[in-house]
C-alpha atoms as a PDB file:
ATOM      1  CA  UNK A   1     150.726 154.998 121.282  1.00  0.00           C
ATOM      2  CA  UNK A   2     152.964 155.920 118.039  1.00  0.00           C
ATOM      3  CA  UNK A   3     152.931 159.949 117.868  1.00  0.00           C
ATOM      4  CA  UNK A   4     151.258 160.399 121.008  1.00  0.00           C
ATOM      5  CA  UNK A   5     153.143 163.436 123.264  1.00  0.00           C
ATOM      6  CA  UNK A   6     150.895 162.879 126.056  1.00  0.00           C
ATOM      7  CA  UNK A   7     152.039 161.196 129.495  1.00  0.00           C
ATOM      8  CA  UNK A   8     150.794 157.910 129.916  1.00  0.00           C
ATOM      9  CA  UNK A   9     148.877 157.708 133.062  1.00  0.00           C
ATOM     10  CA  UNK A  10     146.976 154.972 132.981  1.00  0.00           C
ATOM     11  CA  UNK A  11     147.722 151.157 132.579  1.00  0.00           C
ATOM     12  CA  UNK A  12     146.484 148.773 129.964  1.00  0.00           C
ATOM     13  CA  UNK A  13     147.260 144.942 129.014  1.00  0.00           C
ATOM     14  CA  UNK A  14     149.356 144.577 126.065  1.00  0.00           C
ATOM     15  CA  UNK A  15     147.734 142.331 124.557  1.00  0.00           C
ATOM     16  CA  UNK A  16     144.281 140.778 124.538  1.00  0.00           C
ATOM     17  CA  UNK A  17     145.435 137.497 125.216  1.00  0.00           C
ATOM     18  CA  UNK A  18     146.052 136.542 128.507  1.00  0.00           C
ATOM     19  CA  UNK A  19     148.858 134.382 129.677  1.00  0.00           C
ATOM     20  CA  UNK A  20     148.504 132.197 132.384  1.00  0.00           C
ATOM     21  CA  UNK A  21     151.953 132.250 133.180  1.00  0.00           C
ATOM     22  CA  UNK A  22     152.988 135.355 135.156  1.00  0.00           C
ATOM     23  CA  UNK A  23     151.380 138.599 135.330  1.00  0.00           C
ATOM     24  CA  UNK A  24     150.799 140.206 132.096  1.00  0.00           C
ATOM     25  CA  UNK A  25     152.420 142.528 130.157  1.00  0.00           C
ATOM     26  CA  UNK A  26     150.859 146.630 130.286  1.00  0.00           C
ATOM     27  CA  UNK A  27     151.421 149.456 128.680  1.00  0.00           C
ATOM     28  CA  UNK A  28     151.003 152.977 129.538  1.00  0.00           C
ATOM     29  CA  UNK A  29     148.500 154.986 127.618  1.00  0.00           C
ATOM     30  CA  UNK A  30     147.132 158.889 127.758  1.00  0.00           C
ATOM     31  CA  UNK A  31     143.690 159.310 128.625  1.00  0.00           C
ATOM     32  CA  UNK A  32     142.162 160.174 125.156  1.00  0.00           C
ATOM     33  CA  UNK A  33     143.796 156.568 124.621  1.00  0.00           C
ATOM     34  CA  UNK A  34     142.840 154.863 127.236  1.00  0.00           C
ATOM     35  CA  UNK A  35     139.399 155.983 126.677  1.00  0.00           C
ATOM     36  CA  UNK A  36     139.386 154.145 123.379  1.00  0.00           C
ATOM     37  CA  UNK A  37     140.982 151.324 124.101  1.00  0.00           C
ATOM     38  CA  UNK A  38     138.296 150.632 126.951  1.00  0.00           C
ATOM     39  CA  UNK A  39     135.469 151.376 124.439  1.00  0.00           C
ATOM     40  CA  UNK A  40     136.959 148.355 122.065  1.00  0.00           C
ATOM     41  CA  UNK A  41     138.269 146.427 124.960  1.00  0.00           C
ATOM     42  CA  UNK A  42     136.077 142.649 125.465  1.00  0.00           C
ATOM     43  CA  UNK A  43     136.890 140.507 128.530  1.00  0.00           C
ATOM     44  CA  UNK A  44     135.449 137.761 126.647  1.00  0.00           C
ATOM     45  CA  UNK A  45     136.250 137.651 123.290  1.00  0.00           C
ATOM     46  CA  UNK A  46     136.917 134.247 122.466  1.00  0.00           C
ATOM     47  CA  UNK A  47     135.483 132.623 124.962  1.00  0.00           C
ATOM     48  CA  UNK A  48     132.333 130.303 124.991  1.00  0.00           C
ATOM     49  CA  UNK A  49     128.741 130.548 126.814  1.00  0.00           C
ATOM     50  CA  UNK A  50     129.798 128.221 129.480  1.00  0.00           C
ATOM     51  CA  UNK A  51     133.161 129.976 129.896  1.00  0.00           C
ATOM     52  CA  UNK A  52     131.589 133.222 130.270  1.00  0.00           C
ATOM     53  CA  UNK A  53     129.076 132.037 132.601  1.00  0.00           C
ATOM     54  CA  UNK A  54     131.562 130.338 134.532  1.00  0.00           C
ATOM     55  CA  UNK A  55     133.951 134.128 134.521  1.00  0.00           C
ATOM     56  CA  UNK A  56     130.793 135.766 136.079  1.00  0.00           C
ATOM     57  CA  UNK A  57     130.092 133.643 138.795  1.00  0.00           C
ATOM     58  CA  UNK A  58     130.402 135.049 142.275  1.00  0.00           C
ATOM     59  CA  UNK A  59     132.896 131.832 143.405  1.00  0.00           C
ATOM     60  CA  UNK A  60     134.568 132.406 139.680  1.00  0.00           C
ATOM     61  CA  UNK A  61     138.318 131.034 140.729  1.00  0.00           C
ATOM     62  CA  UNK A  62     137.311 130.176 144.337  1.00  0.00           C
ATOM     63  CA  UNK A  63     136.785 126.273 143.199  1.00  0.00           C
ATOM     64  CA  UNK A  64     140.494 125.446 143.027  1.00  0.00           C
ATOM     65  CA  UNK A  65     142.701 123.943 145.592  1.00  0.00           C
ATOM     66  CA  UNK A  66     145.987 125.686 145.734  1.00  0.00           C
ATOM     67  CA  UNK A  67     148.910 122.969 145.494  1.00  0.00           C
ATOM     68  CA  UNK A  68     149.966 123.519 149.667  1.00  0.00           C
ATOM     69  CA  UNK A  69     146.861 121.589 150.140  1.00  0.00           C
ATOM     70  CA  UNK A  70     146.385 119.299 147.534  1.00  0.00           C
ATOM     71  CA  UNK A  71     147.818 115.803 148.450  1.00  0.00           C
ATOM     72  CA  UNK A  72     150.606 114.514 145.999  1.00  0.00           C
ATOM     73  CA  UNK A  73     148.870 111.568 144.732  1.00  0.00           C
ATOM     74  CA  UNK A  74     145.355 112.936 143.871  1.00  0.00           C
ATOM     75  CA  UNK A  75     143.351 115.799 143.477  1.00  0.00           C
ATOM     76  CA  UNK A  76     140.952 114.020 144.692  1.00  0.00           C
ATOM     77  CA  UNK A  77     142.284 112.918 148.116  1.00  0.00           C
ATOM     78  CA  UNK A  78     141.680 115.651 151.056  1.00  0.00           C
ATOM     79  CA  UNK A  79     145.452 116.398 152.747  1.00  0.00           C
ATOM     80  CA  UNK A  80     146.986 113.909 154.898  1.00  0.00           C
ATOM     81  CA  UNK A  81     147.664 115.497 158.554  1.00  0.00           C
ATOM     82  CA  UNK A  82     150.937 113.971 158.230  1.00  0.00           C
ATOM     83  CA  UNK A  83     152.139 116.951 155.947  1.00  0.00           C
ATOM     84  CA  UNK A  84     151.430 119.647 158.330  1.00  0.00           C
ATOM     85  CA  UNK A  85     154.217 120.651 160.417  1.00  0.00           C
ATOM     86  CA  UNK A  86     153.303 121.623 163.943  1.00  0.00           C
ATOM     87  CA  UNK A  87     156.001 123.211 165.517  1.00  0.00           C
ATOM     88  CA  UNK A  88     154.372 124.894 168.740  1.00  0.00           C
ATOM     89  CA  UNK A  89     152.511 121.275 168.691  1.00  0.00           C
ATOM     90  CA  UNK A  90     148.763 123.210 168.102  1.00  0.00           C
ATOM     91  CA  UNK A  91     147.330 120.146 166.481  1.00  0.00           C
ATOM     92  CA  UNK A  92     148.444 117.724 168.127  1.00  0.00           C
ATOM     93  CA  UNK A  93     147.833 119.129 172.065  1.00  0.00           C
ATOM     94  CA  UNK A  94     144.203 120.160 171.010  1.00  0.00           C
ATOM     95  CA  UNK A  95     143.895 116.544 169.820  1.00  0.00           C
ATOM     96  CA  UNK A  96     145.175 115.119 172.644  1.00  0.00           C
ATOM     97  CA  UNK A  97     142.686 117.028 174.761  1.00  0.00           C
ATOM     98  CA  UNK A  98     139.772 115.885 173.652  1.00  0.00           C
ATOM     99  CA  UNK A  99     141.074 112.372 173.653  1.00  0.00           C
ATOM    100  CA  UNK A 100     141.490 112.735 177.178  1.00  0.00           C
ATOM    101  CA  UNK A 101     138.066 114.058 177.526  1.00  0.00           C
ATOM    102  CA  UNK A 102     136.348 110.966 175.524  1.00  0.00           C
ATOM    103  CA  UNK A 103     138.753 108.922 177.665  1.00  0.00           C
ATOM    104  CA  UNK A 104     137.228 109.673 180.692  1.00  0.00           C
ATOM    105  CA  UNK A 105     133.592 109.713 179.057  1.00  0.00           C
ATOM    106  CA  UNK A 106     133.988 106.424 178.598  1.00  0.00           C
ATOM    107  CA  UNK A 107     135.626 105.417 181.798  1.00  0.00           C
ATOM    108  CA  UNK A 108     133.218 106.975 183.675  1.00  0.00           C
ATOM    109  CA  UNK A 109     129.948 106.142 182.437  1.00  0.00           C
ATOM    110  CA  UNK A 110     128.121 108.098 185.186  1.00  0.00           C
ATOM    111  CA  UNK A 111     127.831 111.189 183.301  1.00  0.00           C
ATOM    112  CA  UNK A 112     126.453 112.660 180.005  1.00  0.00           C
ATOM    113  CA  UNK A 113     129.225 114.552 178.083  1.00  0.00           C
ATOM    114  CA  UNK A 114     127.125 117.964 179.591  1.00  0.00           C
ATOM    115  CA  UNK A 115     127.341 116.669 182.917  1.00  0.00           C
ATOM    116  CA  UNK A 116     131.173 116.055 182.218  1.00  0.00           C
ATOM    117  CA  UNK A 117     131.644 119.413 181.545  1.00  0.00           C
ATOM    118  CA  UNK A 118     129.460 120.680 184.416  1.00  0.00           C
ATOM    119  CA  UNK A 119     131.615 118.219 186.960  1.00  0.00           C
ATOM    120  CA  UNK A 120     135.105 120.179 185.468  1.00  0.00           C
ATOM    121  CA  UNK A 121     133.748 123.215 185.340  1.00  0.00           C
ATOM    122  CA  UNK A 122     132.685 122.791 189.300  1.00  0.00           C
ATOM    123  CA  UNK A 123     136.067 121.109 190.148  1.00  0.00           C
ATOM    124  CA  UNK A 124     134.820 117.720 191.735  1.00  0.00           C
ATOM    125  CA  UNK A 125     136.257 114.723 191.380  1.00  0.00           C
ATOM    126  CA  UNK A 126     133.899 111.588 189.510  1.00  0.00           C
ATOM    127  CA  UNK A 127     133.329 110.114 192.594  1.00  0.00           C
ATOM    128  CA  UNK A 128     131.824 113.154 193.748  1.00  0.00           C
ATOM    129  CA  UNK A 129     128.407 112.571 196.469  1.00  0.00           C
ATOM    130  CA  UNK A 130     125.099 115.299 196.435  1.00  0.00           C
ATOM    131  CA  UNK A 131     126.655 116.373 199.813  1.00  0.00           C
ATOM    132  CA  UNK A 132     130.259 116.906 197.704  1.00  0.00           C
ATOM    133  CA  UNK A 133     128.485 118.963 194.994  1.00  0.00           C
ATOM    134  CA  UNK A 134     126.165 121.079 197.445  1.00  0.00           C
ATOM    135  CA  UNK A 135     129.355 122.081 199.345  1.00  0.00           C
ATOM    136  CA  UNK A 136     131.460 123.230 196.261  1.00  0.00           C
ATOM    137  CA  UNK A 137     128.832 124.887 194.453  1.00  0.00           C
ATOM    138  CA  UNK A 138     128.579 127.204 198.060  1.00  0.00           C
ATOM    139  CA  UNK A 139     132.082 127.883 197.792  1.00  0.00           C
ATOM    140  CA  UNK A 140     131.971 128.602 194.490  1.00  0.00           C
ATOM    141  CA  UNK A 141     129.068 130.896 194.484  1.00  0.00           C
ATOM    142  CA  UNK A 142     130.560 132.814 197.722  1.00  0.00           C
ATOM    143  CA  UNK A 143     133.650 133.024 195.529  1.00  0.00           C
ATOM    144  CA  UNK A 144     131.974 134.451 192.757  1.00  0.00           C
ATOM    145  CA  UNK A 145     129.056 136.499 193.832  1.00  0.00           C
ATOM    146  CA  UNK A 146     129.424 140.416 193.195  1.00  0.00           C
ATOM    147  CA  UNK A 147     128.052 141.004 196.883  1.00  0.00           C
ATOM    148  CA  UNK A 148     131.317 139.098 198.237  1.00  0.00           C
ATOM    149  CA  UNK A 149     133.483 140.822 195.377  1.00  0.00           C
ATOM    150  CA  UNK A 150     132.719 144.300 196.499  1.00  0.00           C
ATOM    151  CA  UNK A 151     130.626 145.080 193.339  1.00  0.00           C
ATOM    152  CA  UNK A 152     133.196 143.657 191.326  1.00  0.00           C
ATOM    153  CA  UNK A 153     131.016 142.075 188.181  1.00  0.00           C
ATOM    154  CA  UNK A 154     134.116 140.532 186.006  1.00  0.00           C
ATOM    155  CA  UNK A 155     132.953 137.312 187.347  1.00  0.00           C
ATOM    156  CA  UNK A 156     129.655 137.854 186.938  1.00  0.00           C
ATOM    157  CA  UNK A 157     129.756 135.165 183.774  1.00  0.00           C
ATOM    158  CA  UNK A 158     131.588 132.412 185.872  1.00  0.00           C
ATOM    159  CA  UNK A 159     128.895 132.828 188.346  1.00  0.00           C
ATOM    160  CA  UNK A 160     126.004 132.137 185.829  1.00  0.00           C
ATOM    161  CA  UNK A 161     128.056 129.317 184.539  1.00  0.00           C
ATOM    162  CA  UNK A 162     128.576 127.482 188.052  1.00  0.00           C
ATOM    163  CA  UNK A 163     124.805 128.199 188.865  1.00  0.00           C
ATOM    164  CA  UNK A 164     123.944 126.544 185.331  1.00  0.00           C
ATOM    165  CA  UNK A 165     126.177 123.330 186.074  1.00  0.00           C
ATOM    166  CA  UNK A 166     124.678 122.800 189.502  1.00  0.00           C
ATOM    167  CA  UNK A 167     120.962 122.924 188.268  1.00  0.00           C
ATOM    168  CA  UNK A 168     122.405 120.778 185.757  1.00  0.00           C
ATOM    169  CA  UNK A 169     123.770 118.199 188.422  1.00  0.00           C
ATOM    170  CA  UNK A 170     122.136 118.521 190.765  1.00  0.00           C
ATOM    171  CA  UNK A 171     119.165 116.688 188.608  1.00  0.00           C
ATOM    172  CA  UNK A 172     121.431 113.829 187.398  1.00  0.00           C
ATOM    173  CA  UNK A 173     120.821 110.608 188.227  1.00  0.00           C
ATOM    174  CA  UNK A 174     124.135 110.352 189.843  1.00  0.00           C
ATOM    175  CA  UNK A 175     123.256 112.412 192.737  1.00  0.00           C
ATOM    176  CA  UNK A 176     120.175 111.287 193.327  1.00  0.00           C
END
């Protein structure tokens, strides 16, 4: 401030109006001005009820779309996949993985989407017989068990799961 001899500590807009082009412009005041300039300062002076309603909102500024992500025809329009680049192909392979999946949904009829999941989880093959499933869910559970680990229980988990796909299967109409 003019004839001030303190240090200015403390940081203060410029002006009261705000650009909304760049960052604005401070200036460095003491703290006996500071202190005043806060007492007269009003965030919104000159703005309207709606305006100040909208500035106190807890998603005030969240609503916009930054311009990566807005499409170049419309604002309107959610993003087109075809303007992401993929390099390591994360999109894409995920993608193609569940296509597979639906693919053989749909080839193999046999089986819910559950009991899909069960039958990979297990490791048989679609054409898979009750004699087929009763085998590999022994192997699996010897493989698995903490008793044949030594008290190991890391695969204590993977056991549950293979016990939950076989009461799964094991009820299916498949391998009846």
């Amino acid at each position: 401030m003019p004839g001030c001899r303190e240090a200015g500590e403390f940081r203060a807009p410029a002006s009261a109006r705000r650009s909304s082009d760049g960052p604005p412009p401070w200036r460095w005041l003491c703290l006996e001005h500071v202190r005043a300039f806060n007492a007269g300062y009003n965030f919104f002076e000159g703005m309207s009820a709606d305006q100040i309603m909208a500035a106190q909102s807890p998603t005030a500024d969240w609503e916009t779309e930054s311009r990566a992500f807005r499409p170049a025809g419309s604002a309107d329009l959610p993003p087109r996949w075809a303007d992401f680049k993929d390099p390591m192909d994360a999109l894409g392979a995920r993608f193609r993985q569940r296509m597979d999946e639906a693919r053989r949904e749909v080839a193999n009829p046999r089986f819910t989407r559950e009991e899909h999941r069960a039958m990979q989880l297990m490791d048989l093959p679609p054409d898979a017989d009750r004699a087929a499933l009763r085998r590999r869910y022994s192997e699996l559970v010897r493989k698995y068990h903490p008793d044949r680990n030594g008290g190991d229980r890391r695969f204590e988990a993977r056991l549950g799961q293979v016990v939950e796909a076989y009461q799964l299967l094991r009820k299916t109409a498949a391998f009846a």
